[in-house]
N, C-alpha and C. Protein backbone atom coordinates (compact mmCIF):
# COMPACT_ATOMS: atom_id res chain seq x y z
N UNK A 1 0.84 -1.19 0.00
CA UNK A 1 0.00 0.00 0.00
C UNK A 1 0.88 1.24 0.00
N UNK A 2 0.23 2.01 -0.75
CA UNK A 2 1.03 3.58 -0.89
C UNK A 2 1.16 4.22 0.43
N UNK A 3 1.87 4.65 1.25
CA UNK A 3 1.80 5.42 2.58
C UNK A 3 1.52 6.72 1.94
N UNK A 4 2.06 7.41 1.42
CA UNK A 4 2.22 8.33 0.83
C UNK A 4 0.50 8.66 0.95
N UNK A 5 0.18 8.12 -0.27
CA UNK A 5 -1.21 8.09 -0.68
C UNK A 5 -2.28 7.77 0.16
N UNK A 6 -1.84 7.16 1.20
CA UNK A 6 -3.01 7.27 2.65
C UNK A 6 -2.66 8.07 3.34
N UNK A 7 -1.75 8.52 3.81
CA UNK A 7 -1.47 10.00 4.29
C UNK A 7 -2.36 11.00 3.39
N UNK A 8 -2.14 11.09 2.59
CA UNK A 8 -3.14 12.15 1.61
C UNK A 8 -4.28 12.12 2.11
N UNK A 9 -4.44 10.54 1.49
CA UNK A 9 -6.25 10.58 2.01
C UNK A 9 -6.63 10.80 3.13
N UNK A 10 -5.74 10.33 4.08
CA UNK A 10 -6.53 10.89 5.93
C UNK A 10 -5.80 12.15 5.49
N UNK A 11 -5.53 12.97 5.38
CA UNK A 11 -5.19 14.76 5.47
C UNK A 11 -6.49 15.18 5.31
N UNK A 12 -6.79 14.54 4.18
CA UNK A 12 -8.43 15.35 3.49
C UNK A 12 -9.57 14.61 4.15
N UNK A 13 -9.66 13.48 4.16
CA UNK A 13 -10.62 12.79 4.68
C UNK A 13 -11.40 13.62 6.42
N UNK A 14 -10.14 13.01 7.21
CA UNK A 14 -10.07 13.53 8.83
C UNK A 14 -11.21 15.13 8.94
N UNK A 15 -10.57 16.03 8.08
CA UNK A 15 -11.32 17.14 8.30
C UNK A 15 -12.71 17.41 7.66
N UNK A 16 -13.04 16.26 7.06
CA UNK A 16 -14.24 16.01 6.55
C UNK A 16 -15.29 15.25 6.39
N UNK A 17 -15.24 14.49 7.62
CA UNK A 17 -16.06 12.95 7.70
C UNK A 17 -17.58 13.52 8.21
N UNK A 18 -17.01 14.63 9.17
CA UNK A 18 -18.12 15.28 9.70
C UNK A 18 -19.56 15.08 8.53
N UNK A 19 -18.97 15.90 7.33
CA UNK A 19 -19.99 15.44 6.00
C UNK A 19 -20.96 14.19 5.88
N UNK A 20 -19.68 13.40 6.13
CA UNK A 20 -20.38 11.99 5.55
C UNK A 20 -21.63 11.47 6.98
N UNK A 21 -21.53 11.57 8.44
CA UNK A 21 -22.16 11.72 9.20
C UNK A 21 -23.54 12.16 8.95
N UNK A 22 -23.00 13.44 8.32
CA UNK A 22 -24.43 13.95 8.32
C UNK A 22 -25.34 13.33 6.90
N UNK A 23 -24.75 12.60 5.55
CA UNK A 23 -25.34 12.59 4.70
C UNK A 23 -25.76 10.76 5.28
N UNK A 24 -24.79 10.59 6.07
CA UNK A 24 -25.12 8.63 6.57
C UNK A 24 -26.92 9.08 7.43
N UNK A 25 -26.84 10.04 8.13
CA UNK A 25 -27.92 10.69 9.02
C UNK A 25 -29.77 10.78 7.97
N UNK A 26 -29.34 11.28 7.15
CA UNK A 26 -29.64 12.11 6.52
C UNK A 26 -30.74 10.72 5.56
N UNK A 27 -29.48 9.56 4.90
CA UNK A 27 -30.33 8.45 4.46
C UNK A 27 -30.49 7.32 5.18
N UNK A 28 -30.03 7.04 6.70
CA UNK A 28 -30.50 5.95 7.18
C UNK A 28 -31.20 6.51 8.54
N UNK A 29 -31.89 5.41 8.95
CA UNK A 29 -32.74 5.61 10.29
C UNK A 29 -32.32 5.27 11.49
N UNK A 30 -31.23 3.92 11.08
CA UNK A 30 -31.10 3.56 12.64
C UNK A 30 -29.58 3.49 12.36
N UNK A 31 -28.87 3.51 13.92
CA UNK A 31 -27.20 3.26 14.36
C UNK A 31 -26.82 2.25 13.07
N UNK A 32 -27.60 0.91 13.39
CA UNK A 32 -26.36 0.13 12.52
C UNK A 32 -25.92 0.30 10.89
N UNK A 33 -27.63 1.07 10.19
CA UNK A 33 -27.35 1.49 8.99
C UNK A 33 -26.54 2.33 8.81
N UNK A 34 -26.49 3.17 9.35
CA UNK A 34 -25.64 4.75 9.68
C UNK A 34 -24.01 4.40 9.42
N UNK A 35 -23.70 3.26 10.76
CA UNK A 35 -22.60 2.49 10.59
C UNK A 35 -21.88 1.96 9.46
N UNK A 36 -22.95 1.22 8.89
CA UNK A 36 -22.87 0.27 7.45
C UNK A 36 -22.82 1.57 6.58
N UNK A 37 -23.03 2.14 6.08
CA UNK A 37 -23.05 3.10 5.03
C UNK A 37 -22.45 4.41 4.91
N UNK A 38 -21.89 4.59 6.69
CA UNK A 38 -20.16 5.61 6.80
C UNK A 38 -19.40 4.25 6.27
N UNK A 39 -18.95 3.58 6.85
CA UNK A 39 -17.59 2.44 6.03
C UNK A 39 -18.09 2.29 4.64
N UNK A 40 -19.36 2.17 3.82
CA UNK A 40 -19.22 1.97 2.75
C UNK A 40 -19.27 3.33 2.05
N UNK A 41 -19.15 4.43 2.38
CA UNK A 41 -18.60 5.42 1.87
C UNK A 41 -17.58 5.74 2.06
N UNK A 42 -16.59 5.22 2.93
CA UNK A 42 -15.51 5.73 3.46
C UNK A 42 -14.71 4.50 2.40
N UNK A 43 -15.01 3.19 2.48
CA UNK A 43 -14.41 2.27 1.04
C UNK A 43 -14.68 2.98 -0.54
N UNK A 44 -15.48 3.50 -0.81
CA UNK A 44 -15.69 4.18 -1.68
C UNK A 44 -14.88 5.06 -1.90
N UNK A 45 -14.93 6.09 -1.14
CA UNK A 45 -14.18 7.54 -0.99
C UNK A 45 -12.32 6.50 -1.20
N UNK A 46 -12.08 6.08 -0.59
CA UNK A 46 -10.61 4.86 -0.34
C UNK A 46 -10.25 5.04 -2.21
N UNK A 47 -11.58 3.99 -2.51
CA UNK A 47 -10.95 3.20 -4.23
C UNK A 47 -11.02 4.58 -4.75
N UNK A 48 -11.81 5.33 -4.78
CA UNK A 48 -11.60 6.62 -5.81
C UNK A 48 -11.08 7.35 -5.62
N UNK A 49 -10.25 7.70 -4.29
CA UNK A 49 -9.06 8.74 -4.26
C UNK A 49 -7.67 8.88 -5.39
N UNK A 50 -7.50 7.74 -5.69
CA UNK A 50 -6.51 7.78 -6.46
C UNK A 50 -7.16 8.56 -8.11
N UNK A 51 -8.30 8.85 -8.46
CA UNK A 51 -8.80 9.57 -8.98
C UNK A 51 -9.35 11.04 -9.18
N UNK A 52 -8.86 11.37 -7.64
CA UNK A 52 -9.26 12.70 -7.44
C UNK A 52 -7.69 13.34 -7.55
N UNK A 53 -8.40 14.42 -8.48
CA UNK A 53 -7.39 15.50 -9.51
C UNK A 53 -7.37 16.52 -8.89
N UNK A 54 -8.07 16.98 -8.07
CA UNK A 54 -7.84 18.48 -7.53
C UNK A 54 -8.72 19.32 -8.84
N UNK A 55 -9.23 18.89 -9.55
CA UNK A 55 -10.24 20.15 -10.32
C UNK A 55 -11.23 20.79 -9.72
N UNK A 56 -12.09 20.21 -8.36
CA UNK A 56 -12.81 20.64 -7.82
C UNK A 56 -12.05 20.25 -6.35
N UNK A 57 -13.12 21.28 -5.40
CA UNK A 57 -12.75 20.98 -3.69
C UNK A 57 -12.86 19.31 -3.34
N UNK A 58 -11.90 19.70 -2.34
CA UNK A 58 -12.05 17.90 -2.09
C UNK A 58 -13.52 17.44 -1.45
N UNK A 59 -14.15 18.57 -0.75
CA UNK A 59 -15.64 18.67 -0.16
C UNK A 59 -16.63 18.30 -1.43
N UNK A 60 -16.34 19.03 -2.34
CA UNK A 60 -17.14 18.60 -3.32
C UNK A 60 -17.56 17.12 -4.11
N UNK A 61 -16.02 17.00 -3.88
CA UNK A 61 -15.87 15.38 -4.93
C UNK A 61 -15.93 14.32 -3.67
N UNK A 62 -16.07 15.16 -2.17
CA UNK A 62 -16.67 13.93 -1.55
C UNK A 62 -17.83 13.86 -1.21
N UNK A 63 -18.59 14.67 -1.86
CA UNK A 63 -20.18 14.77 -1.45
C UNK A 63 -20.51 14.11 -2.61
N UNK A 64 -19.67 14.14 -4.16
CA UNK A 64 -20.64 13.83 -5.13
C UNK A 64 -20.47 11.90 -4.55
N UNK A 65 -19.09 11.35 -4.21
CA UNK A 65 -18.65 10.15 -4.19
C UNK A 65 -19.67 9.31 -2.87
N UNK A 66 -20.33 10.48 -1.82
CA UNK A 66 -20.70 9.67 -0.60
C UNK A 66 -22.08 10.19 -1.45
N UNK A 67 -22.92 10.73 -1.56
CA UNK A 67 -24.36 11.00 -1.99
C UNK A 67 -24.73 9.75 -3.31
N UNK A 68 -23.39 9.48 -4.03
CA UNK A 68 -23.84 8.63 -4.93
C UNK A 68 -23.88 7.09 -4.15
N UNK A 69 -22.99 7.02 -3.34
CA UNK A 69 -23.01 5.97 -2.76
C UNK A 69 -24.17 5.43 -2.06
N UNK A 70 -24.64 6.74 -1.42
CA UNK A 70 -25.88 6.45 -0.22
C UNK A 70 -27.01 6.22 -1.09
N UNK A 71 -27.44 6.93 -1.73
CA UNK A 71 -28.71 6.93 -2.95
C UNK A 71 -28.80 4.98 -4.04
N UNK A 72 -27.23 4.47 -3.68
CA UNK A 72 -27.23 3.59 -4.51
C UNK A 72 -27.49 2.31 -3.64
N UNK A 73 -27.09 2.49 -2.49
CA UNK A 73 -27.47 1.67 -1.60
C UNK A 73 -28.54 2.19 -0.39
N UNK A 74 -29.23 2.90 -0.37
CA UNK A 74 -30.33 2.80 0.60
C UNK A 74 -31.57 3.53 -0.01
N UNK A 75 -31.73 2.76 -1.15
CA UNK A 75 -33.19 3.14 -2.00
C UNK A 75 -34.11 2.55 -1.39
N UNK A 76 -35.50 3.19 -1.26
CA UNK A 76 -36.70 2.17 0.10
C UNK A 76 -37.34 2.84 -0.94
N UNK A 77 -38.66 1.93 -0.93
CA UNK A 77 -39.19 2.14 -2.21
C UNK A 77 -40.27 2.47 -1.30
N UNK A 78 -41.08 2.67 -0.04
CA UNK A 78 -41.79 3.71 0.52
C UNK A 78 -41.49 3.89 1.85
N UNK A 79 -41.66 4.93 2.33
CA UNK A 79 -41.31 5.65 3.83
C UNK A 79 -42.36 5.43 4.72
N UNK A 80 -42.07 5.66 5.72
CA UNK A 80 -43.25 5.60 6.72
C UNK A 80 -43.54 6.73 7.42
N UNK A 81 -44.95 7.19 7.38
CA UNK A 81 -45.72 8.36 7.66
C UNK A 81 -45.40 8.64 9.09
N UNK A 82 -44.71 9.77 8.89
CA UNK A 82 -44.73 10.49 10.68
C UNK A 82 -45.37 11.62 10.77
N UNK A 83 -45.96 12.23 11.89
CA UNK A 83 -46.79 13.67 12.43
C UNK A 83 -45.94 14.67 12.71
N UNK A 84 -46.19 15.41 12.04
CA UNK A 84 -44.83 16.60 12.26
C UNK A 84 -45.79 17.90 13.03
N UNK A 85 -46.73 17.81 13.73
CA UNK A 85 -47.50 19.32 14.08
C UNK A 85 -46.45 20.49 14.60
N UNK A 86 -45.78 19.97 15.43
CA UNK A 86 -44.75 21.19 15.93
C UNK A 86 -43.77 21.49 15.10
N UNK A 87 -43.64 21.12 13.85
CA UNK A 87 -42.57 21.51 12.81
C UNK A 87 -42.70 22.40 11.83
N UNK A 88 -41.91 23.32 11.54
CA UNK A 88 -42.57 24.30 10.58
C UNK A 88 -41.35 24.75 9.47
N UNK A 89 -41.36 24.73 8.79
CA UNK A 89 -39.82 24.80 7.64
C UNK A 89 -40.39 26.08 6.57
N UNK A 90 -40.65 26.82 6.72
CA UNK A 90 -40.86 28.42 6.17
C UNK A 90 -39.67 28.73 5.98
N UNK A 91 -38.75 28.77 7.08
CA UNK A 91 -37.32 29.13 6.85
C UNK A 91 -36.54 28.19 7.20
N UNK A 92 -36.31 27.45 6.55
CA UNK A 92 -35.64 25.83 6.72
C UNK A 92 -34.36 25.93 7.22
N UNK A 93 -33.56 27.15 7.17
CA UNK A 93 -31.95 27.07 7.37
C UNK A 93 -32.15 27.26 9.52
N UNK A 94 -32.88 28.65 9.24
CA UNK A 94 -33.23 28.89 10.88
C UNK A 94 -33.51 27.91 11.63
N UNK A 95 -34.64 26.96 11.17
CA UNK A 95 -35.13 25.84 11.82
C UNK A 95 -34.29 25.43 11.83
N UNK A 96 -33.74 24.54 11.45
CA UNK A 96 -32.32 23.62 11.02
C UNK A 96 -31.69 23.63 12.30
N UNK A 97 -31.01 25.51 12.30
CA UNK A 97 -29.91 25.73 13.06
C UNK A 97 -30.71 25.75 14.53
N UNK A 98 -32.07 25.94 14.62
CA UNK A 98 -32.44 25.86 16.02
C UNK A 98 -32.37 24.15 16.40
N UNK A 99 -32.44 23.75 16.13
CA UNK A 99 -33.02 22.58 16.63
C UNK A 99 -32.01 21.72 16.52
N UNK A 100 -30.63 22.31 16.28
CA UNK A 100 -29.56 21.34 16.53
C UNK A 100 -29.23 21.63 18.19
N UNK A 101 -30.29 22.32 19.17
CA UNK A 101 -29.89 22.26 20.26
C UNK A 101 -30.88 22.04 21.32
N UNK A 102 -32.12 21.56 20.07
CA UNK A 102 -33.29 20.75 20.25
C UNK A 102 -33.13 19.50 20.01
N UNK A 103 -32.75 18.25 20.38
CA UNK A 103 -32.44 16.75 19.84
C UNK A 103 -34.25 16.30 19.52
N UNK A 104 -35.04 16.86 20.25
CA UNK A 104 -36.24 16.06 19.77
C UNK A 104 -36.98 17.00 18.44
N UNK A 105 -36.82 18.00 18.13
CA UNK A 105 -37.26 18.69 17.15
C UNK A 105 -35.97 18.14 16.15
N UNK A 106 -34.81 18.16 16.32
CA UNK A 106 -34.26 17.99 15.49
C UNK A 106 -34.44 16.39 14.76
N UNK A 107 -35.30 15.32 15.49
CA UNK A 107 -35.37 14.26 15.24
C UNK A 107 -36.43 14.41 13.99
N UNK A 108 -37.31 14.93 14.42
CA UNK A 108 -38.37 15.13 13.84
C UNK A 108 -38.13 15.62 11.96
N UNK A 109 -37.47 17.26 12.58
CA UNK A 109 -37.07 16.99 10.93
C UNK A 109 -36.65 16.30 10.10
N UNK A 110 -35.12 15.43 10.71
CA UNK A 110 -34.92 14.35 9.88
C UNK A 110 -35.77 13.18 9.76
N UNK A 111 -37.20 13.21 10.29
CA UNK A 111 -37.73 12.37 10.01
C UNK A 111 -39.07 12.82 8.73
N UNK A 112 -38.56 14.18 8.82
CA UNK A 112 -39.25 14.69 7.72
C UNK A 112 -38.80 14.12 6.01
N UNK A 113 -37.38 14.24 6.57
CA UNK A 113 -36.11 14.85 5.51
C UNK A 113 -36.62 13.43 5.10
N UNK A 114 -36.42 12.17 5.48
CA UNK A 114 -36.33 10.71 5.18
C UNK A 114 -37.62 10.80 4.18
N UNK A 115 -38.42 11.08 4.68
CA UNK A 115 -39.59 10.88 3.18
C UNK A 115 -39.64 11.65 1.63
N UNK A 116 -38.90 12.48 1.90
CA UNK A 116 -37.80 12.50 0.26
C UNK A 116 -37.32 11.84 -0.46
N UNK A 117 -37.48 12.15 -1.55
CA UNK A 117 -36.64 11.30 -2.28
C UNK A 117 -34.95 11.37 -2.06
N UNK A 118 -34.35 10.67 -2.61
CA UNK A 118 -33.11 10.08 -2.51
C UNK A 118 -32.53 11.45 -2.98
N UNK A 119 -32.66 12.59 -4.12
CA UNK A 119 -32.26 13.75 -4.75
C UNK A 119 -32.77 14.67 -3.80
N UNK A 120 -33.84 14.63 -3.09
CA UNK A 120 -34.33 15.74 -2.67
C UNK A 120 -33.61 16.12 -1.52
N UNK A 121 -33.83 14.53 -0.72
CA UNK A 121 -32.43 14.72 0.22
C UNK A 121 -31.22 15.43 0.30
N UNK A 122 -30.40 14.95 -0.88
CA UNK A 122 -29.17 15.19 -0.73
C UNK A 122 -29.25 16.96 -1.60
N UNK A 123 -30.03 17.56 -1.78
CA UNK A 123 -30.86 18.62 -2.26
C UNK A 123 -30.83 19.57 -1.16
N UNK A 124 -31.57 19.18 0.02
CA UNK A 124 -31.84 19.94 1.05
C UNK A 124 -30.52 19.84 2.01
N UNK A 125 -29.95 18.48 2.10
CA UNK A 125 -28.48 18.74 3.20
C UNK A 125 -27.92 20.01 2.62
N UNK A 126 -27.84 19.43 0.97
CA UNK A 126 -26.35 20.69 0.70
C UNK A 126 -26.61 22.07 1.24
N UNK A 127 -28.45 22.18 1.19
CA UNK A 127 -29.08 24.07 1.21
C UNK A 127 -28.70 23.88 2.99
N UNK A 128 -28.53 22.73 3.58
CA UNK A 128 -28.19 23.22 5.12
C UNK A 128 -27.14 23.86 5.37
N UNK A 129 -26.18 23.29 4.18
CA UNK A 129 -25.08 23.30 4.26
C UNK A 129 -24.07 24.29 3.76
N UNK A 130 -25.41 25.29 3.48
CA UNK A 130 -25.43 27.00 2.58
C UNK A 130 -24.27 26.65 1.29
N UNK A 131 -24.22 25.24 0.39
CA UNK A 131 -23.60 25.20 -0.68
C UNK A 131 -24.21 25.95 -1.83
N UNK A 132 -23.44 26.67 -2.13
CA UNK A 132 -23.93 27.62 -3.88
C UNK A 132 -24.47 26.94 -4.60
N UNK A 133 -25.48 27.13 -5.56
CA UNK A 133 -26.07 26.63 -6.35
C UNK A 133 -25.48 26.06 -7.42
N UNK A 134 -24.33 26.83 -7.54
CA UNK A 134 -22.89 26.07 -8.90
C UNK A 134 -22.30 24.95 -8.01
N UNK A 135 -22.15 24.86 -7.09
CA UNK A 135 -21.45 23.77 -6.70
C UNK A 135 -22.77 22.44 -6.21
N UNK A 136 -23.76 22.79 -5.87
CA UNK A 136 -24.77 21.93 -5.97
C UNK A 136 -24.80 21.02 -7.08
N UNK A 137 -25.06 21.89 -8.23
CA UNK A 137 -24.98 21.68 -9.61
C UNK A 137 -23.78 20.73 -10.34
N UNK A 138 -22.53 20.89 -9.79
CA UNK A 138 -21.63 20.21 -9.71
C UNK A 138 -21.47 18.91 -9.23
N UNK A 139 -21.79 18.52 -7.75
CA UNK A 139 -21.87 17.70 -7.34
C UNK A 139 -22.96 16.50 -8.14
N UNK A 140 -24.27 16.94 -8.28
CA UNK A 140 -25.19 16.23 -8.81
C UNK A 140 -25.57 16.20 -10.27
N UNK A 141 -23.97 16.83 -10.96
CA UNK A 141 -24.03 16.76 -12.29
C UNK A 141 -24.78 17.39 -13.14
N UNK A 142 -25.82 18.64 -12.34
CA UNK A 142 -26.67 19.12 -13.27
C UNK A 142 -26.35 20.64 -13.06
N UNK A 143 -26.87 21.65 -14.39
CA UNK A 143 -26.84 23.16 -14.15
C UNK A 143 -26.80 23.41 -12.57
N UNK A 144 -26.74 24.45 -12.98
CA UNK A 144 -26.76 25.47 -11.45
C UNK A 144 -27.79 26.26 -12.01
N UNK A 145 -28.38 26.41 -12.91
CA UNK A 145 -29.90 26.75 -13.19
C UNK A 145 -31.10 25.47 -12.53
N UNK A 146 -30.74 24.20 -13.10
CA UNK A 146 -31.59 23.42 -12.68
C UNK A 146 -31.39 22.95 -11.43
N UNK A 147 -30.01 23.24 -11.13
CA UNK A 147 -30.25 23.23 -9.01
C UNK A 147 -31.01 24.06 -8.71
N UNK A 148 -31.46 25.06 -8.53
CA UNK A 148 -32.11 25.95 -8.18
C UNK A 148 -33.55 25.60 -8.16
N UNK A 149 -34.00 25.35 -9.30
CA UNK A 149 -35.27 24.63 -9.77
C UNK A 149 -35.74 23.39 -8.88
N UNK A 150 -34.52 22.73 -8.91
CA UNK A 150 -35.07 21.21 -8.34
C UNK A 150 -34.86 21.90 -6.27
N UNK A 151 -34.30 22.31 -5.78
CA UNK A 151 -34.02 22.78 -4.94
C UNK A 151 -35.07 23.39 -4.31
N UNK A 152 -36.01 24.64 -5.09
CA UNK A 152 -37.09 25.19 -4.82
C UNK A 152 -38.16 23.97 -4.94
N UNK A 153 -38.37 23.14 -5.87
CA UNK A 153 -39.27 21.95 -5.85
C UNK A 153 -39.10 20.88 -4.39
N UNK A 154 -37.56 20.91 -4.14
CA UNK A 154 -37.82 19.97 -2.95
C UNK A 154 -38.02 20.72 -1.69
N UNK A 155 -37.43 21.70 -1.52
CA UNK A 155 -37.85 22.90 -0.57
C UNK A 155 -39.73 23.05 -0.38
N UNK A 156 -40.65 23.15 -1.39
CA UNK A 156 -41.88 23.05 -1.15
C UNK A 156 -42.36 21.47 -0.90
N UNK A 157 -41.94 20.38 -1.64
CA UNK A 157 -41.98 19.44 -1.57
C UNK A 157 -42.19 18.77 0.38
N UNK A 158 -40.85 19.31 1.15
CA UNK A 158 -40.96 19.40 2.47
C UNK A 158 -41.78 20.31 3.44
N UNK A 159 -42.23 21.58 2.63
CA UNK A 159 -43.29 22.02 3.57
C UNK A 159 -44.48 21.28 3.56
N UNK A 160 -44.31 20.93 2.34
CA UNK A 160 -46.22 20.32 2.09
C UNK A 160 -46.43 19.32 2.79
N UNK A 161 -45.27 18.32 2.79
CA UNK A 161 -45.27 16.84 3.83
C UNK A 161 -45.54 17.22 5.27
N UNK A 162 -44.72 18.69 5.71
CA UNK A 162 -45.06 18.47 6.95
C UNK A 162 -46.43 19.59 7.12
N UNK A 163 -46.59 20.33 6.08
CA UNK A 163 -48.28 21.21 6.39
C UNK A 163 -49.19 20.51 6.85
N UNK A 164 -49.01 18.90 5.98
CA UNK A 164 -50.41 17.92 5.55
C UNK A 164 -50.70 16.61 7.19
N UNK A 165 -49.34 17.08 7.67
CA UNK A 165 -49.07 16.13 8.65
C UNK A 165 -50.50 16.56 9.74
């Protein structure tokens, strides 16, 4: 094995797993999936380092490498209906940031977030994650016109789930 080349990768990796946490969060429900699907992004992220060129941030090319991963392995072909009454996403970033010091509101949203689709998901982390619409666009291979578009679609998409709740 390259030392060299795993040194690299933990340089970049280490200060960025935090990411993958939140996108493992984001598509599974319970500890052990969460578990299973940081290591299989983190094997992922492993085989394709030797592919990463530096044309884009290393944040970037590890969101496109862990979002493709998670979407490819934790497709559920329907969700299960939760009551969201005390939840309100008008301003989704505010909420967000409140309720990371709320653990039971904050449960809730991500239990919002889970009845998304697999795009919409990884749609709404990045807007948590105040990523630009060009680099959205980047990651998920499409305009930064049609991020915007699909972005505002999943953005209403989540009020309506939890209005109807």
């Amino acid at each position: 094995m390259n030392t060299e080349l795993e040194k690299n990768f933990v340089d970049f990796f280490k200060p960025n797993q935090r990411l993958i946490h939140k996108i493992c969060r984001i598509y599974t429900d319970n500890t052990e999936d969460h578990e299973d699907l940081f290591q299989e992004i983190t094997v992922q992220l492993w085989r394709s380092f030797p592919g990463f060129k530096g044309e884009s941030k290393f944040s970037t090319w590890m969101y496109k490498v862990a979002l493709n991963t998670a979407m490819t392995l934790f497709r559920k072909p329907q969700r299960k209906q939760w009551k969201y009454s005390d939840v309100d996403v008008s301003s989704l970033k505010m909420e967000y940031q409140a309720y990371e010091d709320d653990e039971h509101k904050l449960k809730k949203m991500y239990k919002a977030i889970h009845e998304l689709s697999d795009v919409e998901k990884a749609l709404i982390m990045m807007y948590l994650e105040d990523k630009p619409y060009k680099e959205i666009g980047e990651i998920l291979g499409i305009s930064e016109g049609n991020a915007r578009v699909k972005m505002n679609r999943a953005k209403n998409n989540l009020k309506t789930k939890i209005s109807t709740k």
